[in-house]
N, C-alpha and C. Protein backbone atom coordinates (compact mmCIF):
# COMPACT_ATOMS: atom_id res chain seq x y z
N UNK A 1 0.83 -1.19 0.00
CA UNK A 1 0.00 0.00 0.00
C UNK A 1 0.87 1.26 0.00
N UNK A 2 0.26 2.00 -0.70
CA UNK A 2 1.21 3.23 -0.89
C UNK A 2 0.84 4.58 0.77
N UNK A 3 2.12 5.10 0.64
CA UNK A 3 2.05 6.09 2.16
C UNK A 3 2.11 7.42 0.82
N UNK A 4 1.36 8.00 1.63
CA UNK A 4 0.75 9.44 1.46
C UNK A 4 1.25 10.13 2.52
N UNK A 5 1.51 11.34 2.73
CA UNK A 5 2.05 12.45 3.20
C UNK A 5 0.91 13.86 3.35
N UNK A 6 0.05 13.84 4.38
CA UNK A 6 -1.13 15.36 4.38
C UNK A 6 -0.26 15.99 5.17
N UNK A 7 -0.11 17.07 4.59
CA UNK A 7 0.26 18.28 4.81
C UNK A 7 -0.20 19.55 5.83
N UNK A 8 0.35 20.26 6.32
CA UNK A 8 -0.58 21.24 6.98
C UNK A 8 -0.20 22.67 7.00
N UNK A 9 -0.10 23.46 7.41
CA UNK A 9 1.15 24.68 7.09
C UNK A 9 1.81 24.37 7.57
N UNK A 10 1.92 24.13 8.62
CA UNK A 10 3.34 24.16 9.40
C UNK A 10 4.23 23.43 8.82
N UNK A 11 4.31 22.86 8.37
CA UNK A 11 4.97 21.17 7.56
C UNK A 11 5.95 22.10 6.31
N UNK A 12 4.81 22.71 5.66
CA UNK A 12 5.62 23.80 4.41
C UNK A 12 6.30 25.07 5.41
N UNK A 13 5.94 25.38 6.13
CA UNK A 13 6.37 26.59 6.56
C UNK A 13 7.53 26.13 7.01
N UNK A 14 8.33 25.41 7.87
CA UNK A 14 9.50 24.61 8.20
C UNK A 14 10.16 23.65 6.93
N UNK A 15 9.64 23.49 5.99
CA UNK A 15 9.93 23.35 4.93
C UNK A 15 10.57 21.75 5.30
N UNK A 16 9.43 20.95 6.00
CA UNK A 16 9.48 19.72 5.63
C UNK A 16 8.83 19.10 5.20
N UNK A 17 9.28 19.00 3.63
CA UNK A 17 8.40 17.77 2.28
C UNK A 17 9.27 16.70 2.23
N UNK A 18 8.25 15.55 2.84
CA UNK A 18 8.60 14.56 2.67
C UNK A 18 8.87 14.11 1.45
N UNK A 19 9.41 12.32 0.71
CA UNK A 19 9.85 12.33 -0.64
C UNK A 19 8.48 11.16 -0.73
N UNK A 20 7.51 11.52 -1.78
CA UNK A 20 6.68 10.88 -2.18
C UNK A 20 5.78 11.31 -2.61
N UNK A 21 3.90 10.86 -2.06
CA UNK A 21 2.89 11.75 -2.69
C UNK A 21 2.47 12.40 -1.20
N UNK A 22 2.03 13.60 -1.85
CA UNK A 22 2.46 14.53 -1.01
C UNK A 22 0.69 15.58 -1.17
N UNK A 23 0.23 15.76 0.02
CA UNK A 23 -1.09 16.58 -0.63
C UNK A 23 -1.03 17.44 0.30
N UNK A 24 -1.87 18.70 -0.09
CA UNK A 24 -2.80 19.76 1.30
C UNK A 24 -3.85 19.92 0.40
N UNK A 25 -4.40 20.42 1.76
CA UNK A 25 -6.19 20.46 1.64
C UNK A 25 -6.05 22.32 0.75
N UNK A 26 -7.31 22.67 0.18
CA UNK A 26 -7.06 24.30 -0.45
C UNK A 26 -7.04 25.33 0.80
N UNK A 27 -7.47 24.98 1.93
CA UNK A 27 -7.29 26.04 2.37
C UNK A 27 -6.35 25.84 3.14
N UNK A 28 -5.37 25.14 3.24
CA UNK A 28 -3.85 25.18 4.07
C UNK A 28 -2.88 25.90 2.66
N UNK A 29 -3.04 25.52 0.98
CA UNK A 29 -2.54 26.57 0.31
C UNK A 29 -2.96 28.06 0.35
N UNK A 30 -3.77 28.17 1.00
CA UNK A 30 -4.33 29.78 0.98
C UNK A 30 -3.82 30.46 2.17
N UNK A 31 -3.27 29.59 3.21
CA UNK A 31 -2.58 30.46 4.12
C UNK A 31 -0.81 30.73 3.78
N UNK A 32 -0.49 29.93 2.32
CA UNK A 32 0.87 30.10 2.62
C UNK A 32 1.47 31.30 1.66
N UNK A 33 2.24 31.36 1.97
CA UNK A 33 3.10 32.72 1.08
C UNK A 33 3.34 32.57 -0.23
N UNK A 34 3.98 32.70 -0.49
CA UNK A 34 4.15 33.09 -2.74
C UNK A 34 5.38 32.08 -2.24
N UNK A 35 6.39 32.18 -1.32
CA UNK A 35 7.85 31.38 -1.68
C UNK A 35 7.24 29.79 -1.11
N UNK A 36 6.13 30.47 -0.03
CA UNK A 36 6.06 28.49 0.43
C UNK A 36 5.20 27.69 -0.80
N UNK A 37 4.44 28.43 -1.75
CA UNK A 37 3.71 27.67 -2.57
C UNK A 37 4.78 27.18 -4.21
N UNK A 38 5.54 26.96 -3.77
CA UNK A 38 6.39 26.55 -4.96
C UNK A 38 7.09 25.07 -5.02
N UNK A 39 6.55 24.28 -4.13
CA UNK A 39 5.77 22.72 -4.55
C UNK A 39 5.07 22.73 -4.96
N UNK A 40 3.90 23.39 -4.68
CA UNK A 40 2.79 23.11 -5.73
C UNK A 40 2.94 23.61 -6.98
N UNK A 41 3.35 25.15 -7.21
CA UNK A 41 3.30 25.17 -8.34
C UNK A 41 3.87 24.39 -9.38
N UNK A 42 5.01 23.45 -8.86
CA UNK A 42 6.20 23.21 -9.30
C UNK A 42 5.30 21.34 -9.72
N UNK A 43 4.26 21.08 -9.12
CA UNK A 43 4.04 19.90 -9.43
C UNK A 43 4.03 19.17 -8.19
N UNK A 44 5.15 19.28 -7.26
CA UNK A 44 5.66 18.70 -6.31
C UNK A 44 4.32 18.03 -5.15
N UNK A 45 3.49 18.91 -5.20
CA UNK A 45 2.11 18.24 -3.63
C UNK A 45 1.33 18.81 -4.48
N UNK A 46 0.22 18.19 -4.62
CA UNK A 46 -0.94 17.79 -5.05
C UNK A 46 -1.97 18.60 -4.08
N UNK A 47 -3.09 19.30 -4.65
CA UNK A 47 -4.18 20.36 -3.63
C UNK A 47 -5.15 19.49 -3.66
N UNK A 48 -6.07 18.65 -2.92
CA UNK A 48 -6.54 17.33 -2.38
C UNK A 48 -7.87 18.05 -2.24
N UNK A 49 -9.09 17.51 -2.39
CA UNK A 49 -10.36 18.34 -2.30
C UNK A 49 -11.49 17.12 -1.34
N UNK A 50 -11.28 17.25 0.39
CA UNK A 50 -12.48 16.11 1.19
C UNK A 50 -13.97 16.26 0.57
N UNK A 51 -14.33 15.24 0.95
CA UNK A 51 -15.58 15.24 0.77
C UNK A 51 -16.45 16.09 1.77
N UNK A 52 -17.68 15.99 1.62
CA UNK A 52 -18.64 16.98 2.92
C UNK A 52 -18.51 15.74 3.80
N UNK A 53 -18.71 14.37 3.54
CA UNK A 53 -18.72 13.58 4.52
C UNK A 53 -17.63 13.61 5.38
N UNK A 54 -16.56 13.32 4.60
CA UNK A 54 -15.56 13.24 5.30
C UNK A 54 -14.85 14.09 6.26
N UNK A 55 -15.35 15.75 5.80
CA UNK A 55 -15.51 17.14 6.65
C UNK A 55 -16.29 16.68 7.82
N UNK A 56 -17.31 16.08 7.82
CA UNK A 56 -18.38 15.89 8.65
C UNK A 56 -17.88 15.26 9.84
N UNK A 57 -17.31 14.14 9.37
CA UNK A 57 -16.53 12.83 10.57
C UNK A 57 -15.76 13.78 10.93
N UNK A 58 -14.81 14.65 10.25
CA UNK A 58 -13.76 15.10 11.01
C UNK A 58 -14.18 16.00 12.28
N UNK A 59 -14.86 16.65 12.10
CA UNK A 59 -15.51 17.71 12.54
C UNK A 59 -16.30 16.87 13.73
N UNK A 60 -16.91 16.02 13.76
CA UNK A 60 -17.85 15.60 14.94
C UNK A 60 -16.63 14.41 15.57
N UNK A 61 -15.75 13.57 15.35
CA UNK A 61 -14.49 13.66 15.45
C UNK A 61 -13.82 14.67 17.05
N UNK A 62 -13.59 15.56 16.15
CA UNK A 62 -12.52 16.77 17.03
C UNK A 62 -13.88 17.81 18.08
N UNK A 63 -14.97 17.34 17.71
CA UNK A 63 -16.00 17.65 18.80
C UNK A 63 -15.82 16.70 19.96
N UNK A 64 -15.66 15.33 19.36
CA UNK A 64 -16.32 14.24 20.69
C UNK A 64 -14.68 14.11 21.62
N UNK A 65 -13.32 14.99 20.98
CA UNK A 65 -12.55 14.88 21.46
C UNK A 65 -12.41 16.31 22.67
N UNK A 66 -13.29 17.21 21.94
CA UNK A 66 -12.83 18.48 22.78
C UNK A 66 -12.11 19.33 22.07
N UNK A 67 -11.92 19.12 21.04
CA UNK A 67 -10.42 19.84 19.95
C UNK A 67 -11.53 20.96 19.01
N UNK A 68 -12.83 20.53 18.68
CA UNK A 68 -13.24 21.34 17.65
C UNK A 68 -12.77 23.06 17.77
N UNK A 69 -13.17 23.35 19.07
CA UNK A 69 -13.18 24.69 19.44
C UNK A 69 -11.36 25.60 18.68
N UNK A 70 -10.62 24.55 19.02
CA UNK A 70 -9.48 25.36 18.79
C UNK A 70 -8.85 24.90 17.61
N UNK A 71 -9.69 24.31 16.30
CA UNK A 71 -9.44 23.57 15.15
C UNK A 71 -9.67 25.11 13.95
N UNK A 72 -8.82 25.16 13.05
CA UNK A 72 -9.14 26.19 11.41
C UNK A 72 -10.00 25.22 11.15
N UNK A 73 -10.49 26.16 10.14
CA UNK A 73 -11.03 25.31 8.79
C UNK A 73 -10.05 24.31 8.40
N UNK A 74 -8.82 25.15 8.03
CA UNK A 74 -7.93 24.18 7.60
C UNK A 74 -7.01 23.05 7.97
N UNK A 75 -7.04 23.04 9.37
CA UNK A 75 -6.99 21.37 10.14
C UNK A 75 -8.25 20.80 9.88
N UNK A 76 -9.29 21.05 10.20
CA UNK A 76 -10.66 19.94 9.82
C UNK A 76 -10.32 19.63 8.41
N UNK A 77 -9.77 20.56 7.16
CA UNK A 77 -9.76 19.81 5.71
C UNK A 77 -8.22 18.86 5.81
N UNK A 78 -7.33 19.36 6.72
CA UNK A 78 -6.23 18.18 6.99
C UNK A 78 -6.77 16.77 6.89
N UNK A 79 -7.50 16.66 8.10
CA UNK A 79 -8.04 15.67 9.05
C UNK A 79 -8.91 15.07 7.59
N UNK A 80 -9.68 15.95 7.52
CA UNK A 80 -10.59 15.22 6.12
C UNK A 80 -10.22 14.58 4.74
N UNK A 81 -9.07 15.20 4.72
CA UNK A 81 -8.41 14.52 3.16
C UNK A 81 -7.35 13.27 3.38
N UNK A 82 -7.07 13.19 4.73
CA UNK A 82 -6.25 11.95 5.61
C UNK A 82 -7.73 11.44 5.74
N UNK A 83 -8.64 11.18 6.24
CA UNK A 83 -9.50 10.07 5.76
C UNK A 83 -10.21 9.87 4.38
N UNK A 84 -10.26 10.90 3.71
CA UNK A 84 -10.22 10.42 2.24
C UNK A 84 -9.04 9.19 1.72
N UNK A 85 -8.31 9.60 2.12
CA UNK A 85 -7.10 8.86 1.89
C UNK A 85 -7.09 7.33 2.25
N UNK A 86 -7.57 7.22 3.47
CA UNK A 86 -7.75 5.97 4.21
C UNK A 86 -9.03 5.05 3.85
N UNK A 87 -9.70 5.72 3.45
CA UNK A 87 -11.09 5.05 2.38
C UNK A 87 -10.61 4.73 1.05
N UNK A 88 -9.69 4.99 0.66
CA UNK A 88 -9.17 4.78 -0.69
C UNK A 88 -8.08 3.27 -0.40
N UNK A 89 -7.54 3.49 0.49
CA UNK A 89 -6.85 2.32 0.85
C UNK A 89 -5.16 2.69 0.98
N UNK A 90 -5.07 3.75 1.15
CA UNK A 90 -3.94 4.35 1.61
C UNK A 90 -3.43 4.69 3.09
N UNK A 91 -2.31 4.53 4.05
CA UNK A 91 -2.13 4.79 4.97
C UNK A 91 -1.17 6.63 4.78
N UNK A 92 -2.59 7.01 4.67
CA UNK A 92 -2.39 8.76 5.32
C UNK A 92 -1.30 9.40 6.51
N UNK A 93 -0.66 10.05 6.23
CA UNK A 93 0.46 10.55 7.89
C UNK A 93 0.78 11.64 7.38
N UNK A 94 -0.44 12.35 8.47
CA UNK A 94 -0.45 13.76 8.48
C UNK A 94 0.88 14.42 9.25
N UNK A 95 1.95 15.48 8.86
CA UNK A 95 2.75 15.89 8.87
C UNK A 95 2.30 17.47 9.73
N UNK A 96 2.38 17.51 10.99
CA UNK A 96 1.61 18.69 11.45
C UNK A 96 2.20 18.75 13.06
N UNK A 97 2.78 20.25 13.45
CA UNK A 97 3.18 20.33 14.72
C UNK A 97 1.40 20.82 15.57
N UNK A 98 0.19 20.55 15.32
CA UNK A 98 -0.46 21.49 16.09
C UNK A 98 -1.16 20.08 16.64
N UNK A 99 -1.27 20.29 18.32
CA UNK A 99 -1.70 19.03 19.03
C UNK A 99 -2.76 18.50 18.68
N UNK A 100 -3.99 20.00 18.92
CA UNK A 100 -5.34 19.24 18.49
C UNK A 100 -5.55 18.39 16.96
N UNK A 101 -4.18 18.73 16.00
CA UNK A 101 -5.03 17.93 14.86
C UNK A 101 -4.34 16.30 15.30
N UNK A 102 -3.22 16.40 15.71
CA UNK A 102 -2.58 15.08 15.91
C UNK A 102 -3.52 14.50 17.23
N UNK A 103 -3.89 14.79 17.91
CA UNK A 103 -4.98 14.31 18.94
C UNK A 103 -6.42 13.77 18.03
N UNK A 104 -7.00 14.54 17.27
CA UNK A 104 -7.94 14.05 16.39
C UNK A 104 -7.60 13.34 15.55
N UNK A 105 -6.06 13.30 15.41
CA UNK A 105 -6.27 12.02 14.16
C UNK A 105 -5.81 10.96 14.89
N UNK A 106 -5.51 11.07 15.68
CA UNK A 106 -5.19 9.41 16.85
C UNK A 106 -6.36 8.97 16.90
N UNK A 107 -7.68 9.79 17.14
CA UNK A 107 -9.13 9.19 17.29
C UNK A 107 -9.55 8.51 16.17
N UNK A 108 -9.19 8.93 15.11
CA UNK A 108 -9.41 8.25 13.64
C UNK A 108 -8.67 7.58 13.37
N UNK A 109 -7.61 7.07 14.10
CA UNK A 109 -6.55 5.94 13.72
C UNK A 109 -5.76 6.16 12.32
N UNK A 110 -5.26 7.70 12.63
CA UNK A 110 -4.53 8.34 11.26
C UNK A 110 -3.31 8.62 12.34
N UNK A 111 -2.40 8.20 11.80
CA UNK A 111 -0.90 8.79 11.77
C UNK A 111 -0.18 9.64 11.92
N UNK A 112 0.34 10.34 13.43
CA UNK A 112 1.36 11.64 12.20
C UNK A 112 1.97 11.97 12.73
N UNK A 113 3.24 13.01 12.33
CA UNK A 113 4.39 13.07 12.63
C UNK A 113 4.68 14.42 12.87
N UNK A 114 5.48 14.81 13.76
CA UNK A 114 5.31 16.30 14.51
C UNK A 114 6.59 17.05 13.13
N UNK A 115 7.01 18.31 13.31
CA UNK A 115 7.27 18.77 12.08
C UNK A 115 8.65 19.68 13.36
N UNK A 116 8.35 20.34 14.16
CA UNK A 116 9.65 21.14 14.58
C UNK A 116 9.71 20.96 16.46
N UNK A 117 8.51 19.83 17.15
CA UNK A 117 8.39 19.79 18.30
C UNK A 117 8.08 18.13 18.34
N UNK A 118 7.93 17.67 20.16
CA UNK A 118 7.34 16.78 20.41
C UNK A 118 6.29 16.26 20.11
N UNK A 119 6.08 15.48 19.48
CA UNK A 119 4.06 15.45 19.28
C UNK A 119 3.51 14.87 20.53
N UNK A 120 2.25 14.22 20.28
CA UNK A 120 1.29 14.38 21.30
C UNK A 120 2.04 13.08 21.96
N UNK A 121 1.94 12.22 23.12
CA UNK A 121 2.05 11.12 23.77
C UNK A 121 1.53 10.55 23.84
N UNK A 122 0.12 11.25 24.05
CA UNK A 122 -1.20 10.07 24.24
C UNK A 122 -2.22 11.03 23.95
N UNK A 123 -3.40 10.21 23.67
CA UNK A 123 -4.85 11.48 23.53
C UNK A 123 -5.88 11.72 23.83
N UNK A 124 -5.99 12.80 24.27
CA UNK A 124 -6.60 13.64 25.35
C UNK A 124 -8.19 13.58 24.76
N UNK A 125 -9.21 13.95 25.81
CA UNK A 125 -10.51 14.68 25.50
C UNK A 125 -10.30 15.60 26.38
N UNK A 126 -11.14 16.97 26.10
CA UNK A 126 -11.32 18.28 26.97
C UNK A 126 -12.47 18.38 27.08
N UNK A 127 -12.37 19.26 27.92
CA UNK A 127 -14.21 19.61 28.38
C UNK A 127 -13.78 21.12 28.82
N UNK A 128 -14.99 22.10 28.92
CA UNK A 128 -15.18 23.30 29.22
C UNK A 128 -15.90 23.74 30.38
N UNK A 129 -15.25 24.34 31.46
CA UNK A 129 -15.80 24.30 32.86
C UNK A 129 -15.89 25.63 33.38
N UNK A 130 -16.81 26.48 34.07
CA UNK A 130 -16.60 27.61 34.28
C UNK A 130 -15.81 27.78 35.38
N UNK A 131 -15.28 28.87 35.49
CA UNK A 131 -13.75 29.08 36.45
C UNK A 131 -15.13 29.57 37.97
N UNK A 132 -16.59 30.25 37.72
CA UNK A 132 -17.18 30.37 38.75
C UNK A 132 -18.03 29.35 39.28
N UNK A 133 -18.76 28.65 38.91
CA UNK A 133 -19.84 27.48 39.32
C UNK A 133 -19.21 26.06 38.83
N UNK A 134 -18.37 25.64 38.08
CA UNK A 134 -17.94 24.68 38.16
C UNK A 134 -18.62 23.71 36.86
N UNK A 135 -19.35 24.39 36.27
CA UNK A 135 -20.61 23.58 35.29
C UNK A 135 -19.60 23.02 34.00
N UNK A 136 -19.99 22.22 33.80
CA UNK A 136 -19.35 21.69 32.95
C UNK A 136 -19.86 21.35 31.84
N UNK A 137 -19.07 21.75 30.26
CA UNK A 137 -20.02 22.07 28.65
C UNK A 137 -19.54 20.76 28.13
N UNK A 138 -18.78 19.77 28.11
CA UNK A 138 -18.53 19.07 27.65
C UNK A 138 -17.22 19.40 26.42
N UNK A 139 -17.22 19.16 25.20
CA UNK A 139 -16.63 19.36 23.84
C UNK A 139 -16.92 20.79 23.23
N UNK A 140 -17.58 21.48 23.71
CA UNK A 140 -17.93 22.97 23.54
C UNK A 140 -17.51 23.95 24.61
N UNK A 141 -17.58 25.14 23.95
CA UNK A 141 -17.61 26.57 24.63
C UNK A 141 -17.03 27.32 24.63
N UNK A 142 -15.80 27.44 23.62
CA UNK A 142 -14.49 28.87 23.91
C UNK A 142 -15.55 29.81 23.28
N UNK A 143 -15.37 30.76 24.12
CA UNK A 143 -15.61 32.01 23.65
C UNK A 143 -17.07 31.95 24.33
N UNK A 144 -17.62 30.99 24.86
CA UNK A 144 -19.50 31.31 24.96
C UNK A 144 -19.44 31.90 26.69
N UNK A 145 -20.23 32.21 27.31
CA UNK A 145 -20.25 32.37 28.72
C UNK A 145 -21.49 31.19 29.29
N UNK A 146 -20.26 30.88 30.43
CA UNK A 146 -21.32 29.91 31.38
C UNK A 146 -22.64 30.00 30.69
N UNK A 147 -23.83 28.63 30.64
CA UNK A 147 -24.64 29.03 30.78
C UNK A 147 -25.60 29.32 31.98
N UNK A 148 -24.77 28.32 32.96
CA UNK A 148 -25.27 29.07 34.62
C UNK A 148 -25.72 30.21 35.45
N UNK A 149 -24.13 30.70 34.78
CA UNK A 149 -24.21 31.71 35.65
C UNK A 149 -23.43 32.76 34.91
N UNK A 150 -23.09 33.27 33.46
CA UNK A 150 -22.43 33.57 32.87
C UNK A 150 -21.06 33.84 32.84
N UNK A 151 -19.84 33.83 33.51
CA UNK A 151 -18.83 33.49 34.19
C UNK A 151 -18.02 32.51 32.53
N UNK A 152 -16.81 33.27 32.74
CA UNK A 152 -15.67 32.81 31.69
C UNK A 152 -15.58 31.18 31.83
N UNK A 153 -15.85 30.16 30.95
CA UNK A 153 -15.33 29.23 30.47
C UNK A 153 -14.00 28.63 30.21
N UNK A 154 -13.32 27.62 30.79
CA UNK A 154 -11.94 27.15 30.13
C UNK A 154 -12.17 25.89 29.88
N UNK A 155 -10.74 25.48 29.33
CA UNK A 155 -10.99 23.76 28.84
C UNK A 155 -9.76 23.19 29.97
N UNK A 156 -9.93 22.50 30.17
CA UNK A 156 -9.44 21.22 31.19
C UNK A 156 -9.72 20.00 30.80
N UNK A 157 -8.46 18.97 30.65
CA UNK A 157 -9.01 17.59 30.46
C UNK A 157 -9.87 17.06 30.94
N UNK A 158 -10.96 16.35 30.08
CA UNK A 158 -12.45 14.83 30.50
C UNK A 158 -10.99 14.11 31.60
N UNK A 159 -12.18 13.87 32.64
CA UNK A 159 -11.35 12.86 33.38
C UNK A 159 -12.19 11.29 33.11
């Protein structure tokens, strides 16, 4: 079976391309600069287009983990074109220093390899708890206020 290589910015931005087939999702090319997009232009990585389904899993995915909240668009189309990949019959290894996507793709039993740091060890779920009443949102809430008692929200690991 052939290994595939998903991409993320960070991966181009540190300017590690692996040697093989090589993809990003369109909107991880839309965050990069004129000098980082010259694999692609060049032929070199391939611009990979998920399905809505496969958006979908990812996305309810990095919800049931706790990750959605602090996920781009363009980690959910990471995450999504690494299971495109894996429905095709390819073993996908997403190339990405940012925890929550390597935490969501451990849940999907996708692969991947940290780019300029440690990657994850093991993987986490979070939950959202207010710092005043203690209530707890589950996989939701940056940015919302308690609904208790309105009082700032944080995330702390599901025990």
């Amino acid at each position: 079976m052939e290994e595939v290589y998903v991409l993320d910015a960070s991966a181009l931005i540190l300017g590690c391309i692996p040697p093989g087939k090589r993809l990003i999702p369109a909107a991880v090319a839309s965050e990069l600069r004129s000098e980082q997009q010259r694999g692609i232009e060049a032929g070199e990585i391939a611009i990979a287009s998920p399905s809505e389904r496969q958006v979908i899993k990812a996305r309810k995915t990095a919800k049931n983990t706790g990750d959605l909240p602090v996920l781009s668009p363009a980690d959910i189309e990471v995450l999504a074109v690494a299971l495109g990949e894996m429905e095709n019959g390819r073993f996908p290894l997403i190339v990405s220093d940012d925890y929550a996507v390597q935490n969501v793709a451990s849940a999907l039993g996708i692969k991947t390899t940290p780019v300029g740091q440690p990657g994850i060890s093991r993987r986490l779920h979070w939950e959202w708890y207010c710092l005043s009443c203690g209530e707890s949102t589950g996989g939701a809430g940056e940015g919302r206020p308690c609904p208790r008692c309105g009082s700032v929200r944080v995330a702390r690991r599901r025990k």
